[in-house]
Protein backbone atom coordinates (compact mmCIF):
# COMPACT_ATOMS: atom_id res chain seq x y z
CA UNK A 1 14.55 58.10 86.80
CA UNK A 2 18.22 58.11 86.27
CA UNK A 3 20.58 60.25 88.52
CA UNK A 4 23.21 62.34 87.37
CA UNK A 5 26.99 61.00 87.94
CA UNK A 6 28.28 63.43 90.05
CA UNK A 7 25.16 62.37 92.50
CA UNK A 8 26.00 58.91 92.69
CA UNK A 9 29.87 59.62 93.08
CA UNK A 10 29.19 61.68 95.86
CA UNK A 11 27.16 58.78 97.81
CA UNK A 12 29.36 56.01 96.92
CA UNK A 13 32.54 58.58 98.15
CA UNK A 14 29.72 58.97 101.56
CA UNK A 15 28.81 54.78 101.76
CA UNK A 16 33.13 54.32 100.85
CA UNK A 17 33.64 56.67 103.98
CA UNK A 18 31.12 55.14 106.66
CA UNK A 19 32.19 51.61 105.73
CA UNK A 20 35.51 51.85 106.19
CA UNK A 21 35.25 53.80 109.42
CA UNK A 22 33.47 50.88 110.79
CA UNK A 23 35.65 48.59 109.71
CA UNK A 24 39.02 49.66 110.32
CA UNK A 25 39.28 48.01 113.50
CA UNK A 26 38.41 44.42 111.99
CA UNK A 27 41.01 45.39 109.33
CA UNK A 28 43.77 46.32 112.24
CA UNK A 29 43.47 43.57 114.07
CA UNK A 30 44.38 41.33 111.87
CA UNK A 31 47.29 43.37 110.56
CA UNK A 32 48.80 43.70 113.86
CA UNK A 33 49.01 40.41 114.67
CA UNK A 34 50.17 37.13 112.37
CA UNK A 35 48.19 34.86 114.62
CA UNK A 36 44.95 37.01 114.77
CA UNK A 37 45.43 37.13 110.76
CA UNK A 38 45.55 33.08 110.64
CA UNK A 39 42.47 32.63 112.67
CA UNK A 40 40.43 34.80 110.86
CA UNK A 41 40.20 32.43 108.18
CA UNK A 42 39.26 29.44 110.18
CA UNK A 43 36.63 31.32 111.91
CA UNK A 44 35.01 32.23 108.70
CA UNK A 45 35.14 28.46 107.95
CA UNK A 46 33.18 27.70 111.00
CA UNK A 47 31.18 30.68 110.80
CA UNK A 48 31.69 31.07 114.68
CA UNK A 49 32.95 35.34 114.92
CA UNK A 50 32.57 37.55 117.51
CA UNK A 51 30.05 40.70 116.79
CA UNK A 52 31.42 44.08 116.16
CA UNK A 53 31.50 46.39 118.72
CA UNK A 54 28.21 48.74 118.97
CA UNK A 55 30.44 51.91 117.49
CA UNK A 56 30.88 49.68 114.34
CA UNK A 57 27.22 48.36 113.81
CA UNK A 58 26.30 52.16 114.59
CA UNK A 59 28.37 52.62 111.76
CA UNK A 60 27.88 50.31 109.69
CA UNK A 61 24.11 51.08 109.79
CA UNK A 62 24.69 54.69 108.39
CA UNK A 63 26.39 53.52 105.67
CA UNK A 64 23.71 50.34 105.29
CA UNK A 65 20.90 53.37 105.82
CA UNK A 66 22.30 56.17 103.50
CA UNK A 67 22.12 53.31 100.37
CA UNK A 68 18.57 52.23 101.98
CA UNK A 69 17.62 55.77 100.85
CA UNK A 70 13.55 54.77 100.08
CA UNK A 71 13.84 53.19 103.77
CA UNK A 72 12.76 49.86 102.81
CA UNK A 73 14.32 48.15 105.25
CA UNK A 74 16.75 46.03 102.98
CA UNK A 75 18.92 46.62 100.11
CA UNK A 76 18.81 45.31 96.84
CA UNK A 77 21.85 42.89 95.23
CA UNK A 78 23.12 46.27 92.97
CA UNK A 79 23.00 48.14 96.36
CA UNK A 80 24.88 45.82 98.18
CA UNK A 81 27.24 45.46 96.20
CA UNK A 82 28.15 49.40 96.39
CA UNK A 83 28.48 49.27 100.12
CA UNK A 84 30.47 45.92 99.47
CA UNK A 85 32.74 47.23 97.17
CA UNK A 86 33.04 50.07 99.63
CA UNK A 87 34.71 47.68 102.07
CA UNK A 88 36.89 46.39 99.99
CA UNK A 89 34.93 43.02 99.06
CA UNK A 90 34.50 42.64 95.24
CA UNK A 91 31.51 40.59 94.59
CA UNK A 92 28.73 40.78 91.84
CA UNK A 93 25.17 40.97 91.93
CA UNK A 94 24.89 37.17 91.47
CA UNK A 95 27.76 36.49 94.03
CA UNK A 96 25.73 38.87 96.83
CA UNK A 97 22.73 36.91 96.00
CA UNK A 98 24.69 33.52 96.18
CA UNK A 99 27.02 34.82 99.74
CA UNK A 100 25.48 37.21 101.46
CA UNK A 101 21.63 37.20 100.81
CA UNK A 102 21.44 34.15 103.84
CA UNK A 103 17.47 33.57 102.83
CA UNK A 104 17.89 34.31 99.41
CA UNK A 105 15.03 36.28 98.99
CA UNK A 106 16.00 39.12 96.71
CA UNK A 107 16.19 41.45 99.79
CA UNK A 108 19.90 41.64 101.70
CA UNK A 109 18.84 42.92 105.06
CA UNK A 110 21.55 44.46 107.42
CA UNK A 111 22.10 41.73 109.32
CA UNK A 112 23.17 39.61 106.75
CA UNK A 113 25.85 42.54 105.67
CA UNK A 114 27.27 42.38 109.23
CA UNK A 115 27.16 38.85 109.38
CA UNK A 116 28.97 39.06 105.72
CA UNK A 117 31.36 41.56 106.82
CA UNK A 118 32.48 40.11 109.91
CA UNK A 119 32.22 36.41 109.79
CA UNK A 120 32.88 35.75 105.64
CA UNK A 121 34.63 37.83 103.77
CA UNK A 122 38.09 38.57 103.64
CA UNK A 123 38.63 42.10 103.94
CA UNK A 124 41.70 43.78 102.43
């Protein structure tokens, strides 16, 4: 069954909204400060980060739930990539199954999204 346009638009503007709420803060910190900006990077490297605050995961897992629409629990690759792109991060299908999908079972559960957002990519 294929959805009309103006229904998808409408829940990509929704995901676009709830993901950059939640991540605004990550996003300030490092434009406030040079030296929070140049550690970012080398935390990613060592994959050591600190977790978001619970008002971000909350978040986060409205946007992560709204796309998770048949409640299975995980997203797909395509879906991903929507609340991805939402963030700012510009990856494909292949890339999300290559970065992001840690067990690489098909099935990108939230945690590996927040673990994504937070610890790996570099957000705009």
């Amino acid at each position: 069954m294929r959805l009309p346009l103006p229904f998808l638009l409408a829940r990509m503007a929704t995901v676009a909204a709830l993901t950059a709420a939640a991540l605004l803060p990550l996003n300030s910190a490092a434009l406030a400060s040079p030296a929070a900006a140049a550690a970012r990077p080398a935390a990613a490297a060592a994959k050591e980060c600190d977790d978001p605050p619970p008002e971000q995961i909350a978040v986060l897992q409205k946007a992560f739930n709204y796309l998770d629409s048949e409640h299975k629990g995980y997203l797909t690759p395509a879906e991903a990539v929507i609340m991805l792109a939402a963030a700012g991060v510009d990856l494909t299908e292949a890339q999300v199954e290559d970065l992001v999908d840690e067990n690489h079972d098909g099935k990108i559960e939230f945690a590996e999204i927040v673990h994504y957002l937070t610890c790996e990519a570099e957000l705009p």
